[in-house]
C-alpha atoms as a PDB file:
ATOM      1  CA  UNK A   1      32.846 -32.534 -26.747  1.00  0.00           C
ATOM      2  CA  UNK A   2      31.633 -29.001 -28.102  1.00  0.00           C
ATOM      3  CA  UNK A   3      28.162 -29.518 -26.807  1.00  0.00           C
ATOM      4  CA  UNK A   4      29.152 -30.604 -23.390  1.00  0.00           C
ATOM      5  CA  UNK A   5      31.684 -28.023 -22.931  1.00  0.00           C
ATOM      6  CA  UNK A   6      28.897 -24.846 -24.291  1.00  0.00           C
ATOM      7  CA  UNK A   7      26.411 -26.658 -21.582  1.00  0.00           C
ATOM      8  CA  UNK A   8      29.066 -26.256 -19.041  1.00  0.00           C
ATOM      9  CA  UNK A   9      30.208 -22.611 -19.455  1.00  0.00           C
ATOM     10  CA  UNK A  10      25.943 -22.038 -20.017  1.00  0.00           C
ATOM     11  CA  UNK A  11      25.640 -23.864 -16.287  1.00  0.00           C
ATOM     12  CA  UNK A  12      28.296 -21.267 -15.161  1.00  0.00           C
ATOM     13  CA  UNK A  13      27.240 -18.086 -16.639  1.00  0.00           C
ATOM     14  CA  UNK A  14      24.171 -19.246 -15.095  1.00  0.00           C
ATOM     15  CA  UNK A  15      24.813 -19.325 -11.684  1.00  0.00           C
ATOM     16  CA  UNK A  16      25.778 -23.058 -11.824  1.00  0.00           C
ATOM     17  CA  UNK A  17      23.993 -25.299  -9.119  1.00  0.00           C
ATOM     18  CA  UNK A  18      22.430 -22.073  -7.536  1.00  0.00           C
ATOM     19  CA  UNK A  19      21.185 -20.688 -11.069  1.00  0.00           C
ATOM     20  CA  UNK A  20      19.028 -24.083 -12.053  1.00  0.00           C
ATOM     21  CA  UNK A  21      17.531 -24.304  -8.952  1.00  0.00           C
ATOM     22  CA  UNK A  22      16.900 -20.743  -8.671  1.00  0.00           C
ATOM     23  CA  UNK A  23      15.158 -20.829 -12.261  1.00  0.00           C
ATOM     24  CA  UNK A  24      12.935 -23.647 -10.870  1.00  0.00           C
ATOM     25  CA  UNK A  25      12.059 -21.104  -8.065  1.00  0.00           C
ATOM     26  CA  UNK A  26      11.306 -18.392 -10.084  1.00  0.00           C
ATOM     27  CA  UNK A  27       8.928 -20.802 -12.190  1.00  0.00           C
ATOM     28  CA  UNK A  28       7.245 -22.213  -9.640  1.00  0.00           C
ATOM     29  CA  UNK A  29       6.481 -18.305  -8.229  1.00  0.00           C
ATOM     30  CA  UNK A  30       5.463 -17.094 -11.395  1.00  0.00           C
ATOM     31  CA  UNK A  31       2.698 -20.184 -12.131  1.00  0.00           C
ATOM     32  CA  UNK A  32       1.651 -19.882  -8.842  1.00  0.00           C
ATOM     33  CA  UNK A  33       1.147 -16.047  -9.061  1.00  0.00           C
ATOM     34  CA  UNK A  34      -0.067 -16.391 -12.629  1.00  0.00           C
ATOM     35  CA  UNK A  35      -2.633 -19.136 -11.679  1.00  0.00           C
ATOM     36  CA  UNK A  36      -3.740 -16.585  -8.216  1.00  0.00           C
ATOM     37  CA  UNK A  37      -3.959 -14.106 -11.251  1.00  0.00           C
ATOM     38  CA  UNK A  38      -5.680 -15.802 -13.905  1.00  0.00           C
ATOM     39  CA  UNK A  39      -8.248 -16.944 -11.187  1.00  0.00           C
ATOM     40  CA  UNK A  40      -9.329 -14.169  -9.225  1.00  0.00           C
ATOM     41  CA  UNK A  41      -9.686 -11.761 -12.703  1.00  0.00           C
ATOM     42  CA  UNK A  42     -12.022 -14.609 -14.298  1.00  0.00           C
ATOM     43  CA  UNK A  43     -14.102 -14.163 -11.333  1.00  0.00           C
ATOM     44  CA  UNK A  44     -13.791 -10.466 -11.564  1.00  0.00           C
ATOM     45  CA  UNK A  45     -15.060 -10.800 -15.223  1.00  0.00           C
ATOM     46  CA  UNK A  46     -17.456 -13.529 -14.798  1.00  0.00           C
ATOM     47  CA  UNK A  47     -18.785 -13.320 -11.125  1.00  0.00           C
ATOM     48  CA  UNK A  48     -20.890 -16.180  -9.904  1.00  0.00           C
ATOM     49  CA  UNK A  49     -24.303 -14.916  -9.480  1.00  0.00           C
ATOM     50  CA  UNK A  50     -24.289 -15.466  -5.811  1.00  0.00           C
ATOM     51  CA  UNK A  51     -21.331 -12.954  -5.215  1.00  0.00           C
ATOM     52  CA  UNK A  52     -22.505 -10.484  -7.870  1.00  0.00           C
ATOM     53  CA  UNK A  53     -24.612  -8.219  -5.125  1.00  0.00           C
ATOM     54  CA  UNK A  54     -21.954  -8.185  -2.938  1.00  0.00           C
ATOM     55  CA  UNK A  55     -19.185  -7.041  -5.580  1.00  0.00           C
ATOM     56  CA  UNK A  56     -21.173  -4.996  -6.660  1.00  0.00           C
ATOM     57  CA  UNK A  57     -21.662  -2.675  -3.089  1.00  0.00           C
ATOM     58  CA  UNK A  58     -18.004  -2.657  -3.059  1.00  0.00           C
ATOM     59  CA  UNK A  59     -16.533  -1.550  -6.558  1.00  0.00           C
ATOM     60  CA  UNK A  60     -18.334  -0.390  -9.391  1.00  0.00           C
ATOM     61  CA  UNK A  61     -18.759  -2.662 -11.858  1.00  0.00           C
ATOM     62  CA  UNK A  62     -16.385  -0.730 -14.697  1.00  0.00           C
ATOM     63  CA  UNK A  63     -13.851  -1.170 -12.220  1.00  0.00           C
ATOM     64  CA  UNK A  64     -14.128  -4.794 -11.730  1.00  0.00           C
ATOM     65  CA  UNK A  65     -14.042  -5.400 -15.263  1.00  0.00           C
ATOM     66  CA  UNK A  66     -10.583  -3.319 -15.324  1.00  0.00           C
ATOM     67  CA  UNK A  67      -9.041  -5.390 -12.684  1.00  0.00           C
ATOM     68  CA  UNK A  68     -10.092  -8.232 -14.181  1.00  0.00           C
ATOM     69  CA  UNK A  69      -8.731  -7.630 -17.690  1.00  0.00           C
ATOM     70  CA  UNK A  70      -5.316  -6.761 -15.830  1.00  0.00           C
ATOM     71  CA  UNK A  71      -4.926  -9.697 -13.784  1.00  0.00           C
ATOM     72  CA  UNK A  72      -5.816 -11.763 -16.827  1.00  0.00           C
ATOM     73  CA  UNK A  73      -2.906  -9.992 -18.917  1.00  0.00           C
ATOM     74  CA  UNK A  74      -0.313 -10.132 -15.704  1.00  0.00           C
ATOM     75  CA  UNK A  75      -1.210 -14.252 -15.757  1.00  0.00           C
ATOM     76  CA  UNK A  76      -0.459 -14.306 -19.087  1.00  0.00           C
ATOM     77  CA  UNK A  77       2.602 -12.173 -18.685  1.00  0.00           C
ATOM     78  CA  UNK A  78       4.057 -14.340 -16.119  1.00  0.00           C
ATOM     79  CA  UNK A  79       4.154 -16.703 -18.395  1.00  0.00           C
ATOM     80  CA  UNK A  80       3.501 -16.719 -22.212  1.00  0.00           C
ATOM     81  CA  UNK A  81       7.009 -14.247 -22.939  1.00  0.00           C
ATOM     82  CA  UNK A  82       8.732 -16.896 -20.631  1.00  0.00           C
ATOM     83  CA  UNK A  83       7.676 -19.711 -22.010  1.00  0.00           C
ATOM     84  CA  UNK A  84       8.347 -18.896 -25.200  1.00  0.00           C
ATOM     85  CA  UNK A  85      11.326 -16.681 -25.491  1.00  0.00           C
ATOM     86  CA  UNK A  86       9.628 -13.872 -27.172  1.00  0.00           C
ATOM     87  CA  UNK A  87      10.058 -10.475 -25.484  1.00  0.00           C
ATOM     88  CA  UNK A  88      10.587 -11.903 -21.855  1.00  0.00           C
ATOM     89  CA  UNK A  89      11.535  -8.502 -20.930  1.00  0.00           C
ATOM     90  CA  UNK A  90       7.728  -8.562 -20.673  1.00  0.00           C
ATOM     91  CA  UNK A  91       8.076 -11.289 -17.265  1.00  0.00           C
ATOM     92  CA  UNK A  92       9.117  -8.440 -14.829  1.00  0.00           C
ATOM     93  CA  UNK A  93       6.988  -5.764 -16.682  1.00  0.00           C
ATOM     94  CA  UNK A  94       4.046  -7.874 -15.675  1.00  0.00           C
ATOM     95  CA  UNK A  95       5.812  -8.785 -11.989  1.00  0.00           C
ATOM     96  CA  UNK A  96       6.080  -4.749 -11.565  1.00  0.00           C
ATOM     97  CA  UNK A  97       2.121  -4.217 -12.600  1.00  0.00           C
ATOM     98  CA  UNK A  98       1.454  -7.179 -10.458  1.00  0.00           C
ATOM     99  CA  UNK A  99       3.071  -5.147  -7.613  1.00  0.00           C
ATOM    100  CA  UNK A 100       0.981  -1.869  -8.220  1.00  0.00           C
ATOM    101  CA  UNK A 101      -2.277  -3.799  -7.848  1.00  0.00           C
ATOM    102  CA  UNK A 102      -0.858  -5.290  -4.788  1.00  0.00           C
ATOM    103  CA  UNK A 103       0.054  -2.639  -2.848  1.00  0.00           C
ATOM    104  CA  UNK A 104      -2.799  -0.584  -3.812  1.00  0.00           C
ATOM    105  CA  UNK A 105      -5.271  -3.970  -2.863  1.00  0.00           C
ATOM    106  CA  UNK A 106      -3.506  -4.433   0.308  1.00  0.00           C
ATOM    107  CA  UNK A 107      -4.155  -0.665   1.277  1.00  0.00           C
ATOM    108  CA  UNK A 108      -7.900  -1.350   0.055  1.00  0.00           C
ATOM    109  CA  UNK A 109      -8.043  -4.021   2.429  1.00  0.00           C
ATOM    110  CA  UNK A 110      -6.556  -2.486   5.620  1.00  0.00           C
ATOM    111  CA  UNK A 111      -8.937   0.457   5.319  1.00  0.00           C
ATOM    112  CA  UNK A 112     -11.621  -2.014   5.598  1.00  0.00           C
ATOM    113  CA  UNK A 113     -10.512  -3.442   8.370  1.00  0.00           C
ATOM    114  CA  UNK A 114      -9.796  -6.826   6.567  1.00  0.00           C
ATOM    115  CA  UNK A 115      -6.805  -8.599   7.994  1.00  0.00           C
ATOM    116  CA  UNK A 116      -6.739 -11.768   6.680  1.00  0.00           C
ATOM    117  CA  UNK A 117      -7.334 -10.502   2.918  1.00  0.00           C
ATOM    118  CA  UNK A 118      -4.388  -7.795   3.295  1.00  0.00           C
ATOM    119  CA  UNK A 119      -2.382 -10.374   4.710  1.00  0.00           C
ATOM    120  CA  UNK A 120      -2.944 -12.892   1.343  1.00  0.00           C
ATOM    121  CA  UNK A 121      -2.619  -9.257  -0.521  1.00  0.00           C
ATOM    122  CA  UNK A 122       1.379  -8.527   0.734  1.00  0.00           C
ATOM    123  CA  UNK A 123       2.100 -12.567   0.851  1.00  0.00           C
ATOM    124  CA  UNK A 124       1.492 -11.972  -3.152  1.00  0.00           C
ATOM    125  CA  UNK A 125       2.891  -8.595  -2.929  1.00  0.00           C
ATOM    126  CA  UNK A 126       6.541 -10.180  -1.529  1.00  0.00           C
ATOM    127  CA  UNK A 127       6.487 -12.620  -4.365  1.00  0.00           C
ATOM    128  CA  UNK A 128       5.729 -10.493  -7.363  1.00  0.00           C
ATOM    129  CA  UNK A 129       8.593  -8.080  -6.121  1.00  0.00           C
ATOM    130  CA  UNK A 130      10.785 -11.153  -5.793  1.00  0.00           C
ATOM    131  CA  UNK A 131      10.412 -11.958  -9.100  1.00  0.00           C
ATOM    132  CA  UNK A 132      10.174  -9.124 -10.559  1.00  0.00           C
ATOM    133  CA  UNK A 133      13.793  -8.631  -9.083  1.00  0.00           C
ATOM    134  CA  UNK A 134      14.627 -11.569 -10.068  1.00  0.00           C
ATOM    135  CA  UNK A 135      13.757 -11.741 -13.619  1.00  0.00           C
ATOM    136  CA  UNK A 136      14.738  -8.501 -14.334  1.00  0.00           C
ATOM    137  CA  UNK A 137      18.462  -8.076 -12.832  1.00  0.00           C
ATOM    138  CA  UNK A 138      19.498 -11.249 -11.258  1.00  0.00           C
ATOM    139  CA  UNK A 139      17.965 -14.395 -13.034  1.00  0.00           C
ATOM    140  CA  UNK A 140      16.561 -12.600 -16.232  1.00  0.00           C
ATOM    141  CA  UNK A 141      15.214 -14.887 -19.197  1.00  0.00           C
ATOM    142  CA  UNK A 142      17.201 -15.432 -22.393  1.00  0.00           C
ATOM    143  CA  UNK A 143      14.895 -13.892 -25.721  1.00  0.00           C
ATOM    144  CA  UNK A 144      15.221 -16.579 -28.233  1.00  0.00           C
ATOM    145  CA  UNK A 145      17.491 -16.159 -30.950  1.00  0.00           C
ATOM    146  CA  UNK A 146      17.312 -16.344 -34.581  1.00  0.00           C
ATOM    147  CA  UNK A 147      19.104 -19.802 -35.866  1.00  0.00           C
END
């Protein structure tokens, strides 16, 4: 009787039907942005050989290596504090950084006349600020509590 009635008035305070699907939402953003993430900063770090020339005439190679350690740490940020309750203030901290690179790679890509890349770059752009929102004032994660 106690149990179901705390997982009731949790379902509530939650947002009730809207809340759990919402939180499947936000999950499925965040391991979709965190695997984009994860992917595109491992190549950063560890180019394949055939790509490595052509990197390399369009950012310096210091500043590859800086991208890529920051869209390694925003995969992991998506996720890791959220998975685990431990300071998932951290999930929109790493939403909001995700939105700085975005808006400053979509800008990089309009300048060179790249459409299609700018176009991927604000698609990721709208769902980083999404969640960000989300995580931070609407939806926001519980930090796990000491027992």
């Amino acid at each position: 009787m106690t149990v179901q009635r705390t997982r009731d008035f949790n379902t509530v305070r939650a947002g009730g039907l809207f809340g759990s699907r919402m939180h499947v939402v936000l999950w499925v953003l965040q391991a979709l942005l965190a695997a984009a993430f994860f992917a595109h900063g491992w190549m950063l770090l560890f180019p394949p050989p055939s790509v490595v020339e052509q990197m390399n005439a369009s950012l310096p190679r210091w500043f590859q290596l800086f991208l890529g350690v920051a869209e390694v740490a925003a995969a992991v940020g998506l996720t890791l504090p959220g998975l685990t309750h431990i300071l998932p203030q951290l999930v929109p901290a790493a939403a909001a950084g995700v939105i700085v690179i975005m808006v400053s790679a979509t800008i990089f890509h309009l300048v060179r006349g790249e459409i299609s890349s700018a176009g991927i770059t604000l698609l990721l752009l709208a769902m980083a600020t999404f969640v960000a929102y989300m995580r931070w004032r609407v939806h926001p994660i519980r930090a796990r509590t000491l027992a």
